[in-house]
N, C-alpha and C. Protein backbone atom coordinates (compact mmCIF):
# COMPACT_ATOMS: atom_id res chain seq x y z
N UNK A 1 0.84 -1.17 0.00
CA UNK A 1 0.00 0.00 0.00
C UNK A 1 0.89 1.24 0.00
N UNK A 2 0.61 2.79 -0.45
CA UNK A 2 1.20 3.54 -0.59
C UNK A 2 0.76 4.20 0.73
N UNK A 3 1.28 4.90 1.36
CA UNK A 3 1.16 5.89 2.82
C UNK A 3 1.85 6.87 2.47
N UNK A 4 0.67 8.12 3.14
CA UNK A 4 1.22 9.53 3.43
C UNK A 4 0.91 9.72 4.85
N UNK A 5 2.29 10.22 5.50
CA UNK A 5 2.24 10.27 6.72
C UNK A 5 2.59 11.43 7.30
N UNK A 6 1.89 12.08 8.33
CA UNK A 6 1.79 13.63 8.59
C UNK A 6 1.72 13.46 10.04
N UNK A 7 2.76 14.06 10.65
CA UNK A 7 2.59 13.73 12.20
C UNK A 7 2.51 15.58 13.06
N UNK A 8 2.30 15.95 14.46
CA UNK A 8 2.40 16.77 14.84
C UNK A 8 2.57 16.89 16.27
N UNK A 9 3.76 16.80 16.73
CA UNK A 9 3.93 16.41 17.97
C UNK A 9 4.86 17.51 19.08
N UNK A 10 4.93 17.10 20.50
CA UNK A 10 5.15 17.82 21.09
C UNK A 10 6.93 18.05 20.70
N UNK A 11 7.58 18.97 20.76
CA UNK A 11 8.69 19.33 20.53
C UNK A 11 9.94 18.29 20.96
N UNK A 12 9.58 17.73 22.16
CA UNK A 12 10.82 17.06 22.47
C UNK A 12 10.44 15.51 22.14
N UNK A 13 9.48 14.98 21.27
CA UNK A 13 9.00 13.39 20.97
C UNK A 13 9.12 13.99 19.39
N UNK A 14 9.46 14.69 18.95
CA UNK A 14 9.39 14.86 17.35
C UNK A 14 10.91 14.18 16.89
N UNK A 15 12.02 13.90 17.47
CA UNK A 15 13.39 13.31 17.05
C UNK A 15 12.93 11.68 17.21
N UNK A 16 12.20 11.49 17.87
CA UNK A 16 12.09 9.96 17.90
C UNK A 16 10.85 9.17 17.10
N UNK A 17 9.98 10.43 16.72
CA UNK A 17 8.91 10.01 15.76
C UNK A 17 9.66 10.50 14.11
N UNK A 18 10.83 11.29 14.04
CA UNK A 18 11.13 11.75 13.23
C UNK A 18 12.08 10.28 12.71
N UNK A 19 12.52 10.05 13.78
CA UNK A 19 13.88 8.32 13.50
C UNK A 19 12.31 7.64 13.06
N UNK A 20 12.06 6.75 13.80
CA UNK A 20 10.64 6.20 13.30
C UNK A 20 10.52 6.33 11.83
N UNK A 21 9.53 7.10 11.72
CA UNK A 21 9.17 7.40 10.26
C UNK A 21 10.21 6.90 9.10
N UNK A 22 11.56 7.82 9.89
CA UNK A 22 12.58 7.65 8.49
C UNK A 22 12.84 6.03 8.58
N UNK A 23 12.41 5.22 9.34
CA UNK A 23 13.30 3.80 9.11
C UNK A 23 12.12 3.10 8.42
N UNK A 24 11.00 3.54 7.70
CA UNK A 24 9.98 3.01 7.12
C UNK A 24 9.57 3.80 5.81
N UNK A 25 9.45 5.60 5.81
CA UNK A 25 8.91 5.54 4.66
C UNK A 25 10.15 7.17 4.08
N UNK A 26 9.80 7.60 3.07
CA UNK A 26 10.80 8.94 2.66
C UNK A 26 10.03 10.02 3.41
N UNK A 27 11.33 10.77 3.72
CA UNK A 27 11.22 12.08 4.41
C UNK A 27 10.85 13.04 2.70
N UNK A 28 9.66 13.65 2.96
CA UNK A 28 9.05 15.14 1.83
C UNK A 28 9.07 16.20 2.34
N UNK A 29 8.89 16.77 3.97
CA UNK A 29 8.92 18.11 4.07
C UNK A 29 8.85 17.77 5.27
N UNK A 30 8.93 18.74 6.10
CA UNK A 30 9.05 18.99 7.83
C UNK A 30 8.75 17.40 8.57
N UNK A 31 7.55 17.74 8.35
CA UNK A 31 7.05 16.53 9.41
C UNK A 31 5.84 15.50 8.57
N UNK A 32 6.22 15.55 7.22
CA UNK A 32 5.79 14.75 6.03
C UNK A 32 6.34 13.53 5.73
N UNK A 33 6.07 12.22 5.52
CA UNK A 33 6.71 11.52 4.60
C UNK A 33 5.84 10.36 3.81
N UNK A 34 6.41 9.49 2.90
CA UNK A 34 5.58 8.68 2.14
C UNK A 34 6.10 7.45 1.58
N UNK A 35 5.51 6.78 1.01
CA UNK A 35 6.24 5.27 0.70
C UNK A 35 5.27 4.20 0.68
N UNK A 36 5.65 2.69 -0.06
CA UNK A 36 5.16 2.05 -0.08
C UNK A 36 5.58 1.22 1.15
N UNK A 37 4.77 0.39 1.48
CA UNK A 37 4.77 -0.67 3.01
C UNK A 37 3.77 -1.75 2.77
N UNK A 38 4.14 -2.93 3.42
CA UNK A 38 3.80 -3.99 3.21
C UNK A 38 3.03 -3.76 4.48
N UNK A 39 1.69 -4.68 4.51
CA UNK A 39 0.82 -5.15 6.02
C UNK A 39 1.59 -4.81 7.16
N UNK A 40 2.49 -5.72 6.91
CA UNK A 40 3.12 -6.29 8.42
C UNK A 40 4.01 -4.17 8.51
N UNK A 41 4.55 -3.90 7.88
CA UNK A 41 5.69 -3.12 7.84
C UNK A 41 4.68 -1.77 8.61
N UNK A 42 3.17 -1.53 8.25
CA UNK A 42 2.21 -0.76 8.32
C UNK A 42 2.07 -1.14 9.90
N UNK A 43 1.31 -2.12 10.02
CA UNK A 43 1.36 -2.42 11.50
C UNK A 43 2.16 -2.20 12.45
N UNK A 44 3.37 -2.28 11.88
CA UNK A 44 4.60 -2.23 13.11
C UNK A 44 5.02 -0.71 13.07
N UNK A 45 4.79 -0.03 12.19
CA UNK A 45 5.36 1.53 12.05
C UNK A 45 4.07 2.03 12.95
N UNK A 46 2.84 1.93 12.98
CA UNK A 46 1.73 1.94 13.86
C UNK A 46 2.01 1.82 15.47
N UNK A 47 2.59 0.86 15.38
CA UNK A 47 2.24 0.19 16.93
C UNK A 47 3.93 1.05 17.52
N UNK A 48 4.92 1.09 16.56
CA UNK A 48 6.09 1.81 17.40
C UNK A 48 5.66 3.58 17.66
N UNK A 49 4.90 3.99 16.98
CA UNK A 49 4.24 5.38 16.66
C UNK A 49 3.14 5.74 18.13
N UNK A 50 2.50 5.09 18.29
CA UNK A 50 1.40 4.69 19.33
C UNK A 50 2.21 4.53 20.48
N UNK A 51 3.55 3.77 20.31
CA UNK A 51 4.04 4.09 21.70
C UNK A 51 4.83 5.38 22.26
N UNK A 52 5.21 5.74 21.20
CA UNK A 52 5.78 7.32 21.50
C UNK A 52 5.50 8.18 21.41
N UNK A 53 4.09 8.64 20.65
CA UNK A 53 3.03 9.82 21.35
C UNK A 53 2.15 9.77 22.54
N UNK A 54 2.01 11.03 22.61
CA UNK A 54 1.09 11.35 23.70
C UNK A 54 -0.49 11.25 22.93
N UNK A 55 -1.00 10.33 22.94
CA UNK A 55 -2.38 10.09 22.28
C UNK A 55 -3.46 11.17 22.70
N UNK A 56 -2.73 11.72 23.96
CA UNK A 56 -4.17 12.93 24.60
C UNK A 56 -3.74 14.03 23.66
N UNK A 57 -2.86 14.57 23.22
CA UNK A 57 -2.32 15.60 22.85
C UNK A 57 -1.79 15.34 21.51
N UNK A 58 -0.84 14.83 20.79
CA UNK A 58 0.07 14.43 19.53
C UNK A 58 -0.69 14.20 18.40
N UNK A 59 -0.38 14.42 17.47
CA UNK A 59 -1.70 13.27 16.20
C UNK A 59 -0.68 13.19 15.15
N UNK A 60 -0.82 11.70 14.34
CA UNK A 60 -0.20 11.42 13.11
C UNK A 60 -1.33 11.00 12.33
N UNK A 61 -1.34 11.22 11.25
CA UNK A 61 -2.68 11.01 10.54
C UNK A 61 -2.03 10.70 9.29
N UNK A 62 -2.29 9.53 8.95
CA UNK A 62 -2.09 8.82 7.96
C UNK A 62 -3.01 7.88 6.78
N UNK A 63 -2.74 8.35 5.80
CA UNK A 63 -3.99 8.14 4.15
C UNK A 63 -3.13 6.98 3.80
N UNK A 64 -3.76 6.19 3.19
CA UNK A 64 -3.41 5.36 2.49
C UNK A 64 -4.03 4.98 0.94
N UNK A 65 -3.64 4.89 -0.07
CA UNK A 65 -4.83 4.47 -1.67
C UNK A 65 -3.59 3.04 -1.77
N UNK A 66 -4.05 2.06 -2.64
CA UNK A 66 -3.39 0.74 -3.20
C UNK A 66 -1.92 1.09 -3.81
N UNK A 67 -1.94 1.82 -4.13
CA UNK A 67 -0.86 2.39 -5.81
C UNK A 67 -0.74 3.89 -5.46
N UNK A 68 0.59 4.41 -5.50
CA UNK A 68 1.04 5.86 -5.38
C UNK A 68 0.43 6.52 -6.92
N UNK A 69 0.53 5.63 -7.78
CA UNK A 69 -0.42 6.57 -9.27
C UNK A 69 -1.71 6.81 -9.28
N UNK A 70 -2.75 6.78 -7.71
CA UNK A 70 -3.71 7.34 -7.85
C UNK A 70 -3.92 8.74 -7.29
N UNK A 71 -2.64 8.76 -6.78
CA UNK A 71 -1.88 10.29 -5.98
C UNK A 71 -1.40 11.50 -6.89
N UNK A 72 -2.22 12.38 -7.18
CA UNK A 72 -1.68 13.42 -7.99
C UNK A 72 -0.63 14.18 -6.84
N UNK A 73 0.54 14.64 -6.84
CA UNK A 73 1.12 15.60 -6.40
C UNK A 73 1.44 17.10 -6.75
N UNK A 74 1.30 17.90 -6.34
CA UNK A 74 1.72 19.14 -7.36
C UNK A 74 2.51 19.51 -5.87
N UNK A 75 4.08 20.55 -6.40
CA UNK A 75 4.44 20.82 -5.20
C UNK A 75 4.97 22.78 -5.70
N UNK A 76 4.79 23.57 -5.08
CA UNK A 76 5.08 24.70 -4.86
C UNK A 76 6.01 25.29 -4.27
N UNK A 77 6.89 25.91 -4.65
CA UNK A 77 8.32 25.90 -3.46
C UNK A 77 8.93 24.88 -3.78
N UNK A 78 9.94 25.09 -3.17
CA UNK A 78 11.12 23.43 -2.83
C UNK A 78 10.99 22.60 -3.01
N UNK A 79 11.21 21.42 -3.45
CA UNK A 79 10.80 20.02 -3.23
C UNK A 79 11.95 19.81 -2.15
N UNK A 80 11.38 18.51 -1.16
CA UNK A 80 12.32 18.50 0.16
C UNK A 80 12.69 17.21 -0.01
N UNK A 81 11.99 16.50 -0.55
CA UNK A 81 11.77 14.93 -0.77
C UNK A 81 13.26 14.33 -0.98
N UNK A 82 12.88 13.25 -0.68
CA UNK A 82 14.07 12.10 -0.63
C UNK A 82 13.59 11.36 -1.11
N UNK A 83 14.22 11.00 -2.68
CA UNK A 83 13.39 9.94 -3.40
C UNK A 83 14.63 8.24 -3.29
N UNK A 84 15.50 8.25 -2.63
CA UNK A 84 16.42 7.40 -2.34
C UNK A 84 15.79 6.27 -1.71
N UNK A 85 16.25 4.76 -2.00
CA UNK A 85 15.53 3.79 -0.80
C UNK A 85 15.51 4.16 0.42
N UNK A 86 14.82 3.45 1.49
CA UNK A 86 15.08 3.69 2.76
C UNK A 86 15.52 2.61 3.24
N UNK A 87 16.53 2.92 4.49
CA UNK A 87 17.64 2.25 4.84
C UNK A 87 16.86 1.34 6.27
């Protein structure tokens, strides 16, 4: 499945949701990223995410469609993206 992932968190849990993220999908802008992920890979980026926010306060909100080609992008400014595998 393709994921766009958008998180917003308290200042000092943003380096460890920021590691997170990057060991699963590409970094696009601040606190943006995207990529394809398998079930299992979705679940587990979930459940490590869930443990390091504050669920009363924090939110990551994440879309998912089958295929990144049903995703139009247009970008304005910069592109920030990292189109490299992830490690």
């Amino acid at each position: 499945m393709f994921v766009i992932l958008v998180y917003d968190t308290l200042a000092e849990r943003n380096p460890s949701v920021l590691k997170t993220c990057r060991q699963y999908l590409h970094w696009v802008q601040r606190s943006v990223f995207e990529g394809e992920l398998s079930a299992a890979q979705y679940r587990s980026l979930t459940r490590e995410l869930t443990a390091q926010i504050d669920i009363g306060y924090d939110s990551v909100r994440i879309y998912t469609t089958r295929v990144a080609e049903f995703i139009d992008k247009h970008t304005i400014g910069v592109s920030l993206a990292e189109t490299g595998p992830v490690l």
